[in-house]
PDB file of N, CA and C in Angstrom:
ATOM      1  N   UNK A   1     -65.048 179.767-119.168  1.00  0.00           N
ATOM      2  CA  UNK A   1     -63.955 179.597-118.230  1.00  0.00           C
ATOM      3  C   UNK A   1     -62.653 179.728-118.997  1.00  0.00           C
ATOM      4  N   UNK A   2     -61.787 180.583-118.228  1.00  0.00           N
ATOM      5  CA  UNK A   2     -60.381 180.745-119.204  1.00  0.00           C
ATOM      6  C   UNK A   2     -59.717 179.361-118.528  1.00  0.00           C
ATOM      7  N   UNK A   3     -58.150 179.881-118.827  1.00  0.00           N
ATOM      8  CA  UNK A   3     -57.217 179.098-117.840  1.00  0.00           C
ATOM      9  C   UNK A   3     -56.029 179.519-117.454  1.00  0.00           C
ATOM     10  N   UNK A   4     -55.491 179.090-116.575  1.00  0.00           N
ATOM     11  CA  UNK A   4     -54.972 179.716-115.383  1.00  0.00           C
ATOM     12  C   UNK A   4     -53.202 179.682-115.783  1.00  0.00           C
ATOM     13  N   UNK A   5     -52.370 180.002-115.792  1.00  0.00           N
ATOM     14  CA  UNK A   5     -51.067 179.399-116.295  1.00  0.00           C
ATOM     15  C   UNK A   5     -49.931 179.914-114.695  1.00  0.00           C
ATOM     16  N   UNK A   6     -49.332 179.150-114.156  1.00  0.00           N
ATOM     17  CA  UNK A   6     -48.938 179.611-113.018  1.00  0.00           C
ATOM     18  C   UNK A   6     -47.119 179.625-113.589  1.00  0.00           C
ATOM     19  N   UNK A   7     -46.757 181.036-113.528  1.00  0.00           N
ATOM     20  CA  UNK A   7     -45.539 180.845-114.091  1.00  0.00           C
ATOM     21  C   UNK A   7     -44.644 179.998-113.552  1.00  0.00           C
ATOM     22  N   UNK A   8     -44.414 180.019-111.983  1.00  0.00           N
ATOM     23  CA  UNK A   8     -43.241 179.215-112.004  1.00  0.00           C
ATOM     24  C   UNK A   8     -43.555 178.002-112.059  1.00  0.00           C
ATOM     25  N   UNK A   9     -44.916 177.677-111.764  1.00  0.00           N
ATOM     26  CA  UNK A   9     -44.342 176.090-112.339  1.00  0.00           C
ATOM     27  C   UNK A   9     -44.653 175.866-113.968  1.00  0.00           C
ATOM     28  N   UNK A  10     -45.146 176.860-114.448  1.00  0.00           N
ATOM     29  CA  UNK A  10     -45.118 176.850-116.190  1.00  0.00           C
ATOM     30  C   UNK A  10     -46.004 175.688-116.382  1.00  0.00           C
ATOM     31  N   UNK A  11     -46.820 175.870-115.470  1.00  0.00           N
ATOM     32  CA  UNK A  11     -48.283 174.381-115.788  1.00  0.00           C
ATOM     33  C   UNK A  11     -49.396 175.720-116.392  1.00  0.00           C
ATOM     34  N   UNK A  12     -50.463 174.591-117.265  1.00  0.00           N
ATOM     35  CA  UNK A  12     -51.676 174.999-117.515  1.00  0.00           C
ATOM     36  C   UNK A  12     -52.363 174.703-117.037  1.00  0.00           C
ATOM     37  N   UNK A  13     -53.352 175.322-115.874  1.00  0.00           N
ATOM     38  CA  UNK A  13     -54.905 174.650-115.267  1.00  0.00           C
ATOM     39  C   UNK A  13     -56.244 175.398-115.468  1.00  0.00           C
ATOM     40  N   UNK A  14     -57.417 174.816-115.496  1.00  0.00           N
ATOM     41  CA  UNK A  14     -58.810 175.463-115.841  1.00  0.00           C
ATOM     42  C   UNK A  14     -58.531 176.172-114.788  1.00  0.00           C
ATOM     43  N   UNK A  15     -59.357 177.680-114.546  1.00  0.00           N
ATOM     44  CA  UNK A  15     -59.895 178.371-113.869  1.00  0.00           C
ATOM     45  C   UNK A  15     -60.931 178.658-113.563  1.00  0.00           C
ATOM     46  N   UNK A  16     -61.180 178.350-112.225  1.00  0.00           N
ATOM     47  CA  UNK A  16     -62.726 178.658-111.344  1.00  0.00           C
ATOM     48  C   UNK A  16     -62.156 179.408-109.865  1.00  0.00           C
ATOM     49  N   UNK A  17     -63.460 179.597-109.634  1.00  0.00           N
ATOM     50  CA  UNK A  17     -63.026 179.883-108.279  1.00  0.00           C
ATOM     51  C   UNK A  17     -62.279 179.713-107.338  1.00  0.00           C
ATOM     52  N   UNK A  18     -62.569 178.158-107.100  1.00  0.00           N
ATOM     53  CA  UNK A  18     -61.418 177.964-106.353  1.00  0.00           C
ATOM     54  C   UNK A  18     -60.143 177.654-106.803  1.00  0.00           C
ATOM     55  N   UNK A  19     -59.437 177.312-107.843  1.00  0.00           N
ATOM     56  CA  UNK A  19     -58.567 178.102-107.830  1.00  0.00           C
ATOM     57  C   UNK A  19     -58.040 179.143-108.111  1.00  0.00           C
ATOM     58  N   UNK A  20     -58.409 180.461-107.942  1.00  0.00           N
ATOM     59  CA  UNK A  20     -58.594 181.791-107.956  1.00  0.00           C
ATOM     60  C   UNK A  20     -58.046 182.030-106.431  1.00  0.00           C
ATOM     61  N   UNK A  21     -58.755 181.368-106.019  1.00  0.00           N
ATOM     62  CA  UNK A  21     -58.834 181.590-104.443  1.00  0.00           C
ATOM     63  C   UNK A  21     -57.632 180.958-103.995  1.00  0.00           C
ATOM     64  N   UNK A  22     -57.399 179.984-104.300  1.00  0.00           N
ATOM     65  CA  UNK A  22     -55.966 179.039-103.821  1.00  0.00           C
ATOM     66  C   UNK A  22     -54.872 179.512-104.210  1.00  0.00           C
ATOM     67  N   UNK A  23     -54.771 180.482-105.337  1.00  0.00           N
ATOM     68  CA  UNK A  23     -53.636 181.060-106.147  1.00  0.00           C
ATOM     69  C   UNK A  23     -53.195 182.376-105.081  1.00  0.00           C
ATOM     70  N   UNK A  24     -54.607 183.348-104.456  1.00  0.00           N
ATOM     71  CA  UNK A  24     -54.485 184.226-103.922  1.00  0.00           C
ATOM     72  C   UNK A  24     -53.992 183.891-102.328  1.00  0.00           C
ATOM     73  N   UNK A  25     -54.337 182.879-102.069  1.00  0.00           N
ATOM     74  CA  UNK A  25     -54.140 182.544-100.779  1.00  0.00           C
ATOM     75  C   UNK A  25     -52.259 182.070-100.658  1.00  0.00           C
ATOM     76  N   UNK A  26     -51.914 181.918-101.690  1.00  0.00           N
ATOM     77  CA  UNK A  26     -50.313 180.985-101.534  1.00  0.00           C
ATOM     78  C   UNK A  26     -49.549 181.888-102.061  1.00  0.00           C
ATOM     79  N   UNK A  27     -50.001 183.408-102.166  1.00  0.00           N
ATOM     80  CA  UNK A  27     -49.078 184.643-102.156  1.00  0.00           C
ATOM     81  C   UNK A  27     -49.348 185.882-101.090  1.00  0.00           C
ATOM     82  N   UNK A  28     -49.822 184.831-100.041  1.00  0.00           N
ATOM     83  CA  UNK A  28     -49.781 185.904 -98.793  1.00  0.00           C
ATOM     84  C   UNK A  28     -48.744 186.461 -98.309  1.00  0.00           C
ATOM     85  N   UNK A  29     -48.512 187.814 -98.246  1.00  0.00           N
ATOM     86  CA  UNK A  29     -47.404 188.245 -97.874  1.00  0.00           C
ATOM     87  C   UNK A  29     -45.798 188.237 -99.247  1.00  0.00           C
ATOM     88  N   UNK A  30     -46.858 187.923-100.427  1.00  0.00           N
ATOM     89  CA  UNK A  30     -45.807 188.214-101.729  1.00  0.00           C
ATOM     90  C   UNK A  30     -46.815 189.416-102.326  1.00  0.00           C
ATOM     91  N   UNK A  31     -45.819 189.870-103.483  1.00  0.00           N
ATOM     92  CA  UNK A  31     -46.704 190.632-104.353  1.00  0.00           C
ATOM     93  C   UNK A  31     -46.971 189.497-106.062  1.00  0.00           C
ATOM     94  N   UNK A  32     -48.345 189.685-105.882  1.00  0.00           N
ATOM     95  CA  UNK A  32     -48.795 188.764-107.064  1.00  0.00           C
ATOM     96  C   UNK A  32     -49.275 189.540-108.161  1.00  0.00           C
ATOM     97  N   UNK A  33     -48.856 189.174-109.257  1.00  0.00           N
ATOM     98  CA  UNK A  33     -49.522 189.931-110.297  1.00  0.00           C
ATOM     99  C   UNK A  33     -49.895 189.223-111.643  1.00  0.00           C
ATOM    100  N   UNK A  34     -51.234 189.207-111.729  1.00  0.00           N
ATOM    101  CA  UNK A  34     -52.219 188.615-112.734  1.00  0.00           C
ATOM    102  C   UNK A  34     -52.432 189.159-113.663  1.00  0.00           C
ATOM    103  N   UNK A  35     -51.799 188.681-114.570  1.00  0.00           N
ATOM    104  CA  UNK A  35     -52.162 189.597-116.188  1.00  0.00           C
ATOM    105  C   UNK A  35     -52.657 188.064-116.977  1.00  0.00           C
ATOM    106  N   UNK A  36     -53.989 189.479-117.422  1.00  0.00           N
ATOM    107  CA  UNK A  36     -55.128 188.287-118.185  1.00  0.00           C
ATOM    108  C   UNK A  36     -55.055 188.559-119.689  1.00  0.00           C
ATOM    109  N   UNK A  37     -54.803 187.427-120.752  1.00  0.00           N
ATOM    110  CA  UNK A  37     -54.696 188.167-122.252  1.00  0.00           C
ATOM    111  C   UNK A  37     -55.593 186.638-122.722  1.00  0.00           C
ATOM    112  N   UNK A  38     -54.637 186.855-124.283  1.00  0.00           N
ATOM    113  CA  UNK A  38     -55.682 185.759-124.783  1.00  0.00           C
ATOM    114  C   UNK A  38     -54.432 185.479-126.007  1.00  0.00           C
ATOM    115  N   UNK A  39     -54.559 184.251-126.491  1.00  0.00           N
ATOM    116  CA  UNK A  39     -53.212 184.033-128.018  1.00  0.00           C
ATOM    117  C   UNK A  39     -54.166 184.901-128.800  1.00  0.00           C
ATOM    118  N   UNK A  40     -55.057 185.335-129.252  1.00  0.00           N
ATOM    119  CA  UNK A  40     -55.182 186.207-130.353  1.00  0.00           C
ATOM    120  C   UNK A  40     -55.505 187.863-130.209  1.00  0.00           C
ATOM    121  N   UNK A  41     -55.170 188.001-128.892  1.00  0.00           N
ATOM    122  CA  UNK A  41     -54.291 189.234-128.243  1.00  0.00           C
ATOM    123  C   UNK A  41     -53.207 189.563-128.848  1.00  0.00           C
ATOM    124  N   UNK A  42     -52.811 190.084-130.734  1.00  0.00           N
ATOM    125  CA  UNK A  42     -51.756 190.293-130.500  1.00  0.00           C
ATOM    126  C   UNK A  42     -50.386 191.504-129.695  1.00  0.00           C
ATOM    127  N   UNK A  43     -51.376 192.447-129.307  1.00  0.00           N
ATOM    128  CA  UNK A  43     -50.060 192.937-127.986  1.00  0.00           C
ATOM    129  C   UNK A  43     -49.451 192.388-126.605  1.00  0.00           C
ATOM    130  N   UNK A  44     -50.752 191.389-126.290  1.00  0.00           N
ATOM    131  CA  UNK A  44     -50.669 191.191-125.237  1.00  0.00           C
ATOM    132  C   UNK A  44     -49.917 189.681-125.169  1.00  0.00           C
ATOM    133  N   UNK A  45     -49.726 188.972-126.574  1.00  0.00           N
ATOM    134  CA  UNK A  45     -48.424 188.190-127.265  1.00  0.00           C
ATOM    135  C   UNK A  45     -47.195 188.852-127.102  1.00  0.00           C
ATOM    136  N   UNK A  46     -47.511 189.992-127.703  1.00  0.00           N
ATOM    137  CA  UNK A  46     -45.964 190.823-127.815  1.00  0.00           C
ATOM    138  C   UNK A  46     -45.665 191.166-126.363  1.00  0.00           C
ATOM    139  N   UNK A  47     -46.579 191.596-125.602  1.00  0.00           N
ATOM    140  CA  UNK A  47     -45.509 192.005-124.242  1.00  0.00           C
ATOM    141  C   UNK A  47     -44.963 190.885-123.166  1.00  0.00           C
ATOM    142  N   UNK A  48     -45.165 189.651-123.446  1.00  0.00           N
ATOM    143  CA  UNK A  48     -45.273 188.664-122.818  1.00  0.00           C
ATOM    144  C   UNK A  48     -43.849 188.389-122.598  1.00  0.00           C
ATOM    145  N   UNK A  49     -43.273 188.544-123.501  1.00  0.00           N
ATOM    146  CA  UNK A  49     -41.285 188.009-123.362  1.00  0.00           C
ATOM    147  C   UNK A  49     -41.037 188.833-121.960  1.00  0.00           C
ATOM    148  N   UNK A  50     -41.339 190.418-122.362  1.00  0.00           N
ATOM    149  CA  UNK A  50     -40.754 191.146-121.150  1.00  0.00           C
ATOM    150  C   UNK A  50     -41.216 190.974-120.360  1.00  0.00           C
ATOM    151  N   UNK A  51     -42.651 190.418-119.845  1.00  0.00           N
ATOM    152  CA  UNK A  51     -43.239 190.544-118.478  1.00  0.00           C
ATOM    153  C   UNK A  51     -42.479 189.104-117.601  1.00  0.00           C
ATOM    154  N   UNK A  52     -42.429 187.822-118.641  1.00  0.00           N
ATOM    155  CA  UNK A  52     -41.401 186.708-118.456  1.00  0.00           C
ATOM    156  C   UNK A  52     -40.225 186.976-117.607  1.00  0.00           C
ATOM    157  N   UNK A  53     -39.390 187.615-118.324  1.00  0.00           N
ATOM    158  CA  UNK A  53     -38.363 188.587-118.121  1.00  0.00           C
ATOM    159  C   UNK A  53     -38.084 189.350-116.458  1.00  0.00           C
ATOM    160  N   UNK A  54     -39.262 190.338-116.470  1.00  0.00           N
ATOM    161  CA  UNK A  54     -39.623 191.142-115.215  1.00  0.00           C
ATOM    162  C   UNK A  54     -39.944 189.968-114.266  1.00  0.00           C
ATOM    163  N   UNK A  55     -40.973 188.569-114.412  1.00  0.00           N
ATOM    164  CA  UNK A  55     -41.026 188.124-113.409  1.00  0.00           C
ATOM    165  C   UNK A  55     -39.909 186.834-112.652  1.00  0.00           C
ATOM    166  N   UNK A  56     -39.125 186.484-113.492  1.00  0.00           N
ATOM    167  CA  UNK A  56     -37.957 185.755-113.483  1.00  0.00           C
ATOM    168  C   UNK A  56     -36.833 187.022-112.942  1.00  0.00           C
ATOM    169  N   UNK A  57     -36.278 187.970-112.980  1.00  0.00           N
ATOM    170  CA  UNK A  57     -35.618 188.791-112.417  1.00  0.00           C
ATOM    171  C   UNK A  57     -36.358 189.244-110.767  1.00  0.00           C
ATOM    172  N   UNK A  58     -37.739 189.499-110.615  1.00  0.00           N
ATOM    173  CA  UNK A  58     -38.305 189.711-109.152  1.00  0.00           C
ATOM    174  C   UNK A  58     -38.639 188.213-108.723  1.00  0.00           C
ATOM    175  N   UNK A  59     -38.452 187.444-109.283  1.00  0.00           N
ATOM    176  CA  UNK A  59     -38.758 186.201-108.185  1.00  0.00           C
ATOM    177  C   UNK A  59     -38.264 185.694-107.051  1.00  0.00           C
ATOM    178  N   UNK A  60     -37.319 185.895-106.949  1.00  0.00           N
ATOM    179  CA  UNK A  60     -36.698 185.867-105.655  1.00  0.00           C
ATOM    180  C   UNK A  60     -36.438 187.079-104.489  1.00  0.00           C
ATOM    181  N   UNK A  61     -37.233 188.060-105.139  1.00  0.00           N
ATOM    182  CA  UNK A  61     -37.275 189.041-103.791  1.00  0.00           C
ATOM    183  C   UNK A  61     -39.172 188.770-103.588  1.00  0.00           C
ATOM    184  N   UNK A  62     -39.801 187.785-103.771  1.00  0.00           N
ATOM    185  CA  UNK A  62     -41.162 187.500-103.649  1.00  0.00           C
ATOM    186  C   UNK A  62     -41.813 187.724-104.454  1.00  0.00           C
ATOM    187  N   UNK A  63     -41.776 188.264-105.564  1.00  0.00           N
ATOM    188  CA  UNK A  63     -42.943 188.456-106.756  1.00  0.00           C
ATOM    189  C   UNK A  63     -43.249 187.195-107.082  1.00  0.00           C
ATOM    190  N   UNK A  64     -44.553 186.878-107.344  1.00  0.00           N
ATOM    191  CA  UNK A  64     -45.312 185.644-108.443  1.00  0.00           C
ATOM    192  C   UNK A  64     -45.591 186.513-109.627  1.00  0.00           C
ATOM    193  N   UNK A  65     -45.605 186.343-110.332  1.00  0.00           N
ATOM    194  CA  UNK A  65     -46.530 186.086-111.434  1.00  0.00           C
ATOM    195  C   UNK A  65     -47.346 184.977-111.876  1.00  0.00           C
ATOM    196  N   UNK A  66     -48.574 185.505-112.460  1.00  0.00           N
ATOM    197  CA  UNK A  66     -49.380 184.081-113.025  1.00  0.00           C
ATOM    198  C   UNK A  66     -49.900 185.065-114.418  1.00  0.00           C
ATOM    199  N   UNK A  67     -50.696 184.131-115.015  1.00  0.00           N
ATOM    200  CA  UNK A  67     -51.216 184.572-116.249  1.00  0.00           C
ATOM    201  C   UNK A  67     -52.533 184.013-116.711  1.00  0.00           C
ATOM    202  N   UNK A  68     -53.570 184.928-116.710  1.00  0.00           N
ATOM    203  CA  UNK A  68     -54.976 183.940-117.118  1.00  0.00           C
ATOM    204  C   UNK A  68     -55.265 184.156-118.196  1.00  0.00           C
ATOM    205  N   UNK A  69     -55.468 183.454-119.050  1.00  0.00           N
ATOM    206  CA  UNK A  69     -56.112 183.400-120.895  1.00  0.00           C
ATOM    207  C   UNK A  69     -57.305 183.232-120.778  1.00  0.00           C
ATOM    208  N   UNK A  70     -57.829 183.871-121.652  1.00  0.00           N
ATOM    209  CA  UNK A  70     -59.205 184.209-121.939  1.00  0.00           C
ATOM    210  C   UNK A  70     -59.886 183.117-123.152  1.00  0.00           C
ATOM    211  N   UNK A  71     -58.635 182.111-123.330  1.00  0.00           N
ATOM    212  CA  UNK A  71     -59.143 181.048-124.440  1.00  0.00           C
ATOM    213  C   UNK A  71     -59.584 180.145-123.414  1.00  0.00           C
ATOM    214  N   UNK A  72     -60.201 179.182-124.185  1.00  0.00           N
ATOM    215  CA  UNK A  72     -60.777 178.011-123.698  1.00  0.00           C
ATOM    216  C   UNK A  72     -59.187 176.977-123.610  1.00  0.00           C
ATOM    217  N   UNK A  73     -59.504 176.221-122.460  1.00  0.00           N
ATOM    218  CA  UNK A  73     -58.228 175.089-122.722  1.00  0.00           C
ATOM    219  C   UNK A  73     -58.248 174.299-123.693  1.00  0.00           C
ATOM    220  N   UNK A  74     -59.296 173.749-124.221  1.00  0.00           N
ATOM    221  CA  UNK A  74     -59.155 173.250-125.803  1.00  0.00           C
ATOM    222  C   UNK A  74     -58.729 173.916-127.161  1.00  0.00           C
ATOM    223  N   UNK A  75     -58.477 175.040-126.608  1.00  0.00           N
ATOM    224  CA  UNK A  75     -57.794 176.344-127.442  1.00  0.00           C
ATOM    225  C   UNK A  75     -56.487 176.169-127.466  1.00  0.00           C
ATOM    226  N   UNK A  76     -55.977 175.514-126.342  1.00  0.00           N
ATOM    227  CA  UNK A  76     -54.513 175.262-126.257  1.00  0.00           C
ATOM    228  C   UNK A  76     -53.331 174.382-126.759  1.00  0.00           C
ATOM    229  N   UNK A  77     -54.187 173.941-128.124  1.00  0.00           N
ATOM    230  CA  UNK A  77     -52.955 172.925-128.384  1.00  0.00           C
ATOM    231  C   UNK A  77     -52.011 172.649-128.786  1.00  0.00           C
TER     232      UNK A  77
END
């Protein structure tokens, strides 16, 4: 199980199904976009400022962003 990082509220939560499902459901009618990496991803480290960036500039015309890691949450400390 990875974990889930929901940008705007900049929390960390495990990922399962349901919330997979709860994430998809509370951007009905937004455009959501899920980019999955890992910390020893290093490109996917490096592109992270700009995607930050891109989703803080579209957030208020409806974009989410979220972000799922492919580490374990005990990976996270």
């Amino acid at each position: 199980m990875g974990a889930l990082r929901l940008a705007a509220q900049d929390r960390l939560v495990p990922l399962d199904e349901a919330v997979y499902q709860k994430l998809i459901a509370s951007a009905k009618g937004q455009v959501l976009r899920v980019k999955c990496w890992a910390t020893w991803c290093v490109p996917c480290r490096a592109e992270m400022p700009a995607l930050a960036k891109l989703a803080a500039g579209l957030r208020a015309q409806g974009f989410q962003f979220a972000t799922v890691s492919a580490d374990e949450p005990e990976d996270e400390a």
